[in-house]
Protein backbone atom coordinates (compact mmCIF):
# COMPACT_ATOMS: atom_id res chain seq x y z
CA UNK A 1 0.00 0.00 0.00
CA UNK A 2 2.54 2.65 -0.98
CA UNK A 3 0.38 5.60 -1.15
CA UNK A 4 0.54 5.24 2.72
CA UNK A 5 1.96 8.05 4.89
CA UNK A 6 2.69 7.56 8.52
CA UNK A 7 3.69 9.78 10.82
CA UNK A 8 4.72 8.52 14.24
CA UNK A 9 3.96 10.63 17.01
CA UNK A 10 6.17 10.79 20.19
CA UNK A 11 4.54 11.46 23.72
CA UNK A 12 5.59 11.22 26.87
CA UNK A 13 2.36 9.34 28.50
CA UNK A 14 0.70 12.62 28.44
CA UNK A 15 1.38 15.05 26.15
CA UNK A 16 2.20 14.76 22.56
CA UNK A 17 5.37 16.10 21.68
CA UNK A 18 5.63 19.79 19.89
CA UNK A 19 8.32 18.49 16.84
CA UNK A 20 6.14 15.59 16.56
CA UNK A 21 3.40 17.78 15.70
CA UNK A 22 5.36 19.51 13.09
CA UNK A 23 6.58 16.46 11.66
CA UNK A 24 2.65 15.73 11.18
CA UNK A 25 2.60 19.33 9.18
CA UNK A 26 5.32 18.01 6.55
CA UNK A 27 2.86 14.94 6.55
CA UNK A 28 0.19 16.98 5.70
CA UNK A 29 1.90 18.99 2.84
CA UNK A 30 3.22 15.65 1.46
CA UNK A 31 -0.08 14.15 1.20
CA UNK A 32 -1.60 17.54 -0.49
CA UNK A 33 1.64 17.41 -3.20
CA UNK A 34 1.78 13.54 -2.84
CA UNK A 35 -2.22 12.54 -3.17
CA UNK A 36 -0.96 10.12 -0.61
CA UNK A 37 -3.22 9.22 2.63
CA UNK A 38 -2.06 10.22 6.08
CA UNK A 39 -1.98 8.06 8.95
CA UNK A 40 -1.10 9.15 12.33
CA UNK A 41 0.68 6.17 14.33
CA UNK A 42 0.84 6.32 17.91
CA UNK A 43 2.77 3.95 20.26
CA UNK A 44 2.54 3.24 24.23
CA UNK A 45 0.53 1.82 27.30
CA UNK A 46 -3.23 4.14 27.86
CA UNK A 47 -2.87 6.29 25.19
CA UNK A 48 -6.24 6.35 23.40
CA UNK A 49 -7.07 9.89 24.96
CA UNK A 50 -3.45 10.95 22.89
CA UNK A 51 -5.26 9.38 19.95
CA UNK A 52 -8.42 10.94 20.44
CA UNK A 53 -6.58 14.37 20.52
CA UNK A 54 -4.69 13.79 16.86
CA UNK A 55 -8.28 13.06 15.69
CA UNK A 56 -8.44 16.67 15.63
CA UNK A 57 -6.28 17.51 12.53
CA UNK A 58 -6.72 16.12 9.16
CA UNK A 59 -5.28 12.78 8.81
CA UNK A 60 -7.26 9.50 7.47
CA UNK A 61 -7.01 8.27 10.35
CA UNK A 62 -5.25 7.37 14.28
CA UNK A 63 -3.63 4.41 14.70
CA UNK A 64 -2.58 3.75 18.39
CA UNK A 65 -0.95 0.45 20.22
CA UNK A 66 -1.40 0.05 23.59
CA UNK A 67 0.82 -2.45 25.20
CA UNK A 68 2.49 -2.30 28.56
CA UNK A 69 5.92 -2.97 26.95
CA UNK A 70 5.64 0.25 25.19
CA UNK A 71 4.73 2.53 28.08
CA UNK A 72 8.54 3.29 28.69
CA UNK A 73 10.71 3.51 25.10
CA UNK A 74 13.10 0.76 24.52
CA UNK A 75 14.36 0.38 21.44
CA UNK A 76 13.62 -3.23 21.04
CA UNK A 77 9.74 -2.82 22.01
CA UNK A 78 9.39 0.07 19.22
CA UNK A 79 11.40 -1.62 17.25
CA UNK A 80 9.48 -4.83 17.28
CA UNK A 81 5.93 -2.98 17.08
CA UNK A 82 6.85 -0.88 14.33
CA UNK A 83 8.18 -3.30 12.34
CA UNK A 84 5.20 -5.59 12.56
CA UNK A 85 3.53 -3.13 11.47
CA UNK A 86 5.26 -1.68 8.51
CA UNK A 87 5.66 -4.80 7.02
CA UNK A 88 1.61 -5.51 7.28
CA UNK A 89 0.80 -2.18 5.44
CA UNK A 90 3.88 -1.14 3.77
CA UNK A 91 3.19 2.58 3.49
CA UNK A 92 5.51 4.93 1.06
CA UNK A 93 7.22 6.77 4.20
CA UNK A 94 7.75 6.64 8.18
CA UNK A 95 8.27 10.32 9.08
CA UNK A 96 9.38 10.92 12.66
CA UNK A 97 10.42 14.10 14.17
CA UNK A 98 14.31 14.12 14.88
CA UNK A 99 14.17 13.14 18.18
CA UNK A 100 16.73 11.62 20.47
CA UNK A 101 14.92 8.81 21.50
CA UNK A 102 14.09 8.61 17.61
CA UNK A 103 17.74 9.20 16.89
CA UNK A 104 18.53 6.12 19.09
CA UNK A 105 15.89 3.58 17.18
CA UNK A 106 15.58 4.77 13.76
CA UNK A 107 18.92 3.31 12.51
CA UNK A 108 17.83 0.03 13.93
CA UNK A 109 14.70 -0.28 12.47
CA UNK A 110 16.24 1.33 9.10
CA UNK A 111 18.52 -2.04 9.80
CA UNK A 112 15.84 -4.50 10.87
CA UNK A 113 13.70 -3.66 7.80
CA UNK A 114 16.41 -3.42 5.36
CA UNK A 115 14.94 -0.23 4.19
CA UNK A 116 16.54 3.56 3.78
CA UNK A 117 16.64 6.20 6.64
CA UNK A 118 16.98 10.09 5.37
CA UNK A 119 17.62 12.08 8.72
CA UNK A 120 17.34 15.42 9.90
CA UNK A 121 15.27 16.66 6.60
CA UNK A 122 13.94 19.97 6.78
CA UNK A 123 12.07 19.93 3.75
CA UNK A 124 10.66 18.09 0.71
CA UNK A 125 10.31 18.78 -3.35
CA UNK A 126 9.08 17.13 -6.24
CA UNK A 127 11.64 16.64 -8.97
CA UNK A 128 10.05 15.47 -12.26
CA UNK A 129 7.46 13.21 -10.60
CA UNK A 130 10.37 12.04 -8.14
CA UNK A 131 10.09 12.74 -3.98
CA UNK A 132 13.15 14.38 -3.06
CA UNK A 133 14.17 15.17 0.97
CA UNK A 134 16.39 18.08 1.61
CA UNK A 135 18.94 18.18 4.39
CA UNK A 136 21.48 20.31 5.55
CA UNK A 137 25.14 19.86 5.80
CA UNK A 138 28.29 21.38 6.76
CA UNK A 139 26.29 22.67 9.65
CA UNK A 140 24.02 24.38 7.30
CA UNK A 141 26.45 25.59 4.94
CA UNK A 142 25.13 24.04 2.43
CA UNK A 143 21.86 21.82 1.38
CA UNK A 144 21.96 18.38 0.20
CA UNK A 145 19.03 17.15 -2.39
CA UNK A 146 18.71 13.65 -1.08
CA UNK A 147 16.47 10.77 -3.56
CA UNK A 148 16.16 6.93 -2.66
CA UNK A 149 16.11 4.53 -4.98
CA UNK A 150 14.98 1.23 -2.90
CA UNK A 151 11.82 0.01 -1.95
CA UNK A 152 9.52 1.59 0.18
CA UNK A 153 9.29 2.28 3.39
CA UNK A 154 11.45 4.79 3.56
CA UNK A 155 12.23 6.55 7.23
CA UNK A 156 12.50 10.34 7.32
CA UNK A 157 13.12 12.39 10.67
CA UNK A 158 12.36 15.82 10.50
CA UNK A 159 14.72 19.04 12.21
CA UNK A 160 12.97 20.38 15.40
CA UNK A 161 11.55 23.51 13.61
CA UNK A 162 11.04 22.92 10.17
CA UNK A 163 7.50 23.18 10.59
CA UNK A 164 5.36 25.12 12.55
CA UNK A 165 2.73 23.24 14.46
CA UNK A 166 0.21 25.94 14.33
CA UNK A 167 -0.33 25.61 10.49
CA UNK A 168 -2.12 21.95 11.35
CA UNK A 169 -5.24 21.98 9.29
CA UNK A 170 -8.09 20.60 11.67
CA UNK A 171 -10.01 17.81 10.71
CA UNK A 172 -11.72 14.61 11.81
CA UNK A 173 -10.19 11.38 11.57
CA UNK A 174 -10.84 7.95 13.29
CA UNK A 175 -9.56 5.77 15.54
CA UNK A 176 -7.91 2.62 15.14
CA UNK A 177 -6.93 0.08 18.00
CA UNK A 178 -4.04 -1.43 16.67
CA UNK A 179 -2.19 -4.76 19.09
CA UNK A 180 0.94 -6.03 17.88
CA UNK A 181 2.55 -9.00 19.41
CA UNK A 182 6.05 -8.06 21.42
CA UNK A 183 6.05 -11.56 23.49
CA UNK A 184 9.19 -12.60 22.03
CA UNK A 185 10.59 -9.72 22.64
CA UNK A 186 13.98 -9.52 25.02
CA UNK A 187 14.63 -6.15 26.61
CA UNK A 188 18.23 -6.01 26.91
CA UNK A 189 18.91 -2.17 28.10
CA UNK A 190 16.70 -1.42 30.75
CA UNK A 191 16.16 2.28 32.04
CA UNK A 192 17.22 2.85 35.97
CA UNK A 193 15.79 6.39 36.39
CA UNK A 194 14.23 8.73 34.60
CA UNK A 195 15.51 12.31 34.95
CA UNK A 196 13.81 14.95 33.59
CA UNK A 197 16.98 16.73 31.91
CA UNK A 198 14.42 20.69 31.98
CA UNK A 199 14.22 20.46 35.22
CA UNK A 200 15.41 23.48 36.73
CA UNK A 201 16.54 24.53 33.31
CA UNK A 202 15.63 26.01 30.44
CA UNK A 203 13.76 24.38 27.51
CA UNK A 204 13.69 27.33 24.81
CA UNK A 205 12.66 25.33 22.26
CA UNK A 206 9.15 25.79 23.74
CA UNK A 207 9.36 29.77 24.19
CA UNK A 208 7.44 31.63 21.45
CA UNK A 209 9.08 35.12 22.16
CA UNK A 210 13.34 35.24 23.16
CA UNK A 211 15.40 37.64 23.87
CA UNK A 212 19.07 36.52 22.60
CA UNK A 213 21.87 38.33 22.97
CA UNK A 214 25.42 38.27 22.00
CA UNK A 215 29.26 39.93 22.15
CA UNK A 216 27.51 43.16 21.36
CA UNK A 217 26.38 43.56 24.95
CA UNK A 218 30.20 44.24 25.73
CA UNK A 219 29.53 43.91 29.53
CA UNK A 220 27.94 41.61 32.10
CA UNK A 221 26.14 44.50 33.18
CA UNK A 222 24.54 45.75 30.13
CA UNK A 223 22.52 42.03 31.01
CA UNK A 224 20.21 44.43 33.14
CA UNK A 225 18.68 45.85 29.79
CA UNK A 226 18.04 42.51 28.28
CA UNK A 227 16.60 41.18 31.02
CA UNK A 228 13.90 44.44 31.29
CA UNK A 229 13.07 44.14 27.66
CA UNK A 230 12.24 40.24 28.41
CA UNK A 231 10.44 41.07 30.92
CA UNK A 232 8.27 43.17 29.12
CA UNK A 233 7.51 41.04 26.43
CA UNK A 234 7.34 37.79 28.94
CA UNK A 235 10.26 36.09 26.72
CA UNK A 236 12.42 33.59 27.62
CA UNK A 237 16.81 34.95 27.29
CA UNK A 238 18.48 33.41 24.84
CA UNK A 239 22.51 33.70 23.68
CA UNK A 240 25.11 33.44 21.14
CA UNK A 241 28.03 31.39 22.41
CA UNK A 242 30.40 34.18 23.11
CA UNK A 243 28.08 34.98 26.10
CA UNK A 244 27.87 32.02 27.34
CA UNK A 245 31.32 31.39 27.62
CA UNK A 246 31.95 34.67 29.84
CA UNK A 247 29.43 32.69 32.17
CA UNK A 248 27.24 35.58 31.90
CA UNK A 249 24.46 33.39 30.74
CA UNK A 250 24.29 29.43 32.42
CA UNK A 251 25.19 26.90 29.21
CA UNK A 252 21.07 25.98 28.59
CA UNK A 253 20.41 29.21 27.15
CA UNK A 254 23.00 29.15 24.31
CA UNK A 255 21.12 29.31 20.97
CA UNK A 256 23.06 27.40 17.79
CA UNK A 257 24.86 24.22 16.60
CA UNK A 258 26.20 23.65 20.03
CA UNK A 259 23.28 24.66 21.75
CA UNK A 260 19.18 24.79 21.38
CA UNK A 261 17.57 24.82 18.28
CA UNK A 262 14.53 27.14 18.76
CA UNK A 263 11.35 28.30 16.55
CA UNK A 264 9.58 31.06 18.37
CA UNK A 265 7.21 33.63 17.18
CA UNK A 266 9.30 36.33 18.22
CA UNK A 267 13.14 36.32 18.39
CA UNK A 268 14.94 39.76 19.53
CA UNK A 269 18.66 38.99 18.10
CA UNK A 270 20.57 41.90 20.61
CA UNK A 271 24.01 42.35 19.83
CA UNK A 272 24.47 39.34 18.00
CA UNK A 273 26.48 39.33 14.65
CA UNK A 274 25.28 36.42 13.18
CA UNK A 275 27.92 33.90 12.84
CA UNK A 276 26.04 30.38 11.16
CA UNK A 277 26.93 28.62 13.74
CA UNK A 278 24.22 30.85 15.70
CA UNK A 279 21.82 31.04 12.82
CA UNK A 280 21.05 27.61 12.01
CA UNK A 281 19.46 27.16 15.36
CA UNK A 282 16.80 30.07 15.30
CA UNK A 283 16.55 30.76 11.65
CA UNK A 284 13.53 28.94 11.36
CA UNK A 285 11.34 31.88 13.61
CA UNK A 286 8.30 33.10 12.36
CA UNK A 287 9.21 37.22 13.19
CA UNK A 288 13.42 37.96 13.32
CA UNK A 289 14.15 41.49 15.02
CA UNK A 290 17.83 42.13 15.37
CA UNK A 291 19.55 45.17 16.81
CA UNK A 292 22.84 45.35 15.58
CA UNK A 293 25.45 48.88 15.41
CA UNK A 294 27.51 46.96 12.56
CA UNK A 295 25.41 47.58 9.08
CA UNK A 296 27.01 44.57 7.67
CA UNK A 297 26.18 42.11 10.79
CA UNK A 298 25.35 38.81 8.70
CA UNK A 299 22.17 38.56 11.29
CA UNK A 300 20.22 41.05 8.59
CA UNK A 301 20.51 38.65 5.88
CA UNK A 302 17.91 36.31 7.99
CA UNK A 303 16.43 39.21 10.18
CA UNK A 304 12.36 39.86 9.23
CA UNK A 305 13.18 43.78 10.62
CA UNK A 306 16.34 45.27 10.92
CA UNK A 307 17.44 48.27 13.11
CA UNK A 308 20.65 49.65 13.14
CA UNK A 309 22.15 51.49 16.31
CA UNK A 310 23.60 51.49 19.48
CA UNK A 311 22.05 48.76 21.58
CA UNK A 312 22.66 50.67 24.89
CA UNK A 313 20.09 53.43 23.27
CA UNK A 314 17.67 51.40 21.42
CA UNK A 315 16.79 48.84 23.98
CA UNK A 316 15.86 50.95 26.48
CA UNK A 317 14.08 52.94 24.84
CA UNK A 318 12.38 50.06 22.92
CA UNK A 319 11.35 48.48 26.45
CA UNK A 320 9.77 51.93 27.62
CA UNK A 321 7.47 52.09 24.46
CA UNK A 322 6.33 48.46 24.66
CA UNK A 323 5.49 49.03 28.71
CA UNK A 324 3.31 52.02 27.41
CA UNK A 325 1.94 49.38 24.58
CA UNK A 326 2.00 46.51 26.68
């Protein structure tokens, strides 16, 4: 049945999780270019009400299996389920978002099945009748035009913000109770404790206005106007590496290749040149405003407004007029 699309949806028992929603986006476009049916596929232990919830958006349908070997991820358990049933329907694609528990399992079930794996795609095209994945490389120096040639399925993740999870068309879709067999399967890495890694931290990836700043603030104490501006606008702080390694900002709110990749609604870029090693982990925001005194900063080339000044001047002044507004 290759005119299948699935999209797997990754939760954590409770909530379904954001990049999995905008992985269900580029499953949406595909089916629209494609004329492909969408299936959302949903694995773990009491999860119809997660299922009931993806109903919402415009897929053929929900398929959810709930087995009590799939309420905590192991690799082997999702390996085993989605493998059974890939090779009962045989759809055209498995997308996934990039995850890391999705990182961990994809490249065995890529090897299980015998079948390709295209990772961290952040778009699609259609070259004369062909479906061809883009990726990045070089850390986003370049683009790569990626086509596979075997047998379907083939098993796409998607880069956390490639998609915007607002732009899900609603819809209503049924439900499908799907059981899979995993008796025979052996669970050979078991998981001790589970830690929740934002505790106490900062997830920005989930902030949909940040303030980032970088070198341009000069001095630790200039961090007093980026911190009144956030305030005003009830945005998460965000930085370029240069700050963070002057400890003026703790290591979880560095934005970039070696840090977060983030997608917010709003992102202030203070001070912040604009080096790609920044850029290709908040390019993808909806609304770029950076304030930059150097007219050739590289951050205008990807900035939605740009405004040119002293920093020390503007920012101030910029969080006085949005208290008035605000």
């Amino acid at each position: 049945m290759k005119e299948l699309i699935y999209v797997l949806v990754d939760h954590n028992g409770e909530n379904i999780n954001p990049t999995s929603l905008e992985t269900l986006v580029l499953g949406q476009e595909l089916a629209e270019k494609t004329g492909r049916r969408l299936h959302a596929l949903l694995l773990g232990c009491n999860v119809r009400n997660l299922a009931e919830q993806l109903a919402g958006y415009e897929v053929d349908s929900v398929i959810y299996t709930d087995n009590a070997l799939l309420e905590d991820y192991t690799f082997e358990s999702q390996c085993e389920a989605l493998s059974q049933i890939l090779k009962t329907e045989t759809p055209a694609l498995l997308l996934m978002a990039h995850s890391y528990q999705n990182i961990d399992m994809a490249p065995r079930l890529s090897a299980r099945l015998g079948k390709a794996l295209v990772t961290d795609c952040v778009d699609f095209k259609l070259s004369e009748g062909e479906l061809v994945f883009v990726r990045k490389m070089f850390r986003a120096k370049l683009y790569a035009d990626v086509r596979v040639r075997s047998e379907p399925p083939w098993l796409v993740t998607l880069q956390a913000g490639s998609r915007f999870a607002d732009a899900l068309v609603k819809g209503s879709a049924k439900v499908i109770d799907r059981q899979v067999d995993l008796s025979s399967v052996e669970i050979k890495r078991v998981t001790g404790e589970t830690v929740d890694f934002a505790k106490d931290r900062v997830d920005l990836s989930q902030a949909e206005t940040i303030v980032a700043v970088g070198r341009g603030i000069k001095k630790q104490e200039n961090m007093d106007l980026i911190r009144d501006l956030a305030d005003v606008v009830n945005a998460e702080i965000g930085a370029s590496r240069p700050v963070v390694d002057n400890d003026w900002l703790s290591r979880d709110r560095q934005i970039g290749s070696s840090g977060q990749t983030v997608s917010p609604r709003l992102y202030l870029a203070i001070g912040i040149s604009g080096a790609i090693q920044h850029v290709v982990g908040m390019k993808s925001s909806q609304c770029i405003v950076a304030i930059n005194s150097d007219r050739n900063a590289p951050i205008f080339n990807v900035a939605t407004y740009g405004i040119l000044g002293d920093l020390q001047e503007i920012v101030p002044a910029l969080t006085k007029k949005l208290r008035e507004i605000l």
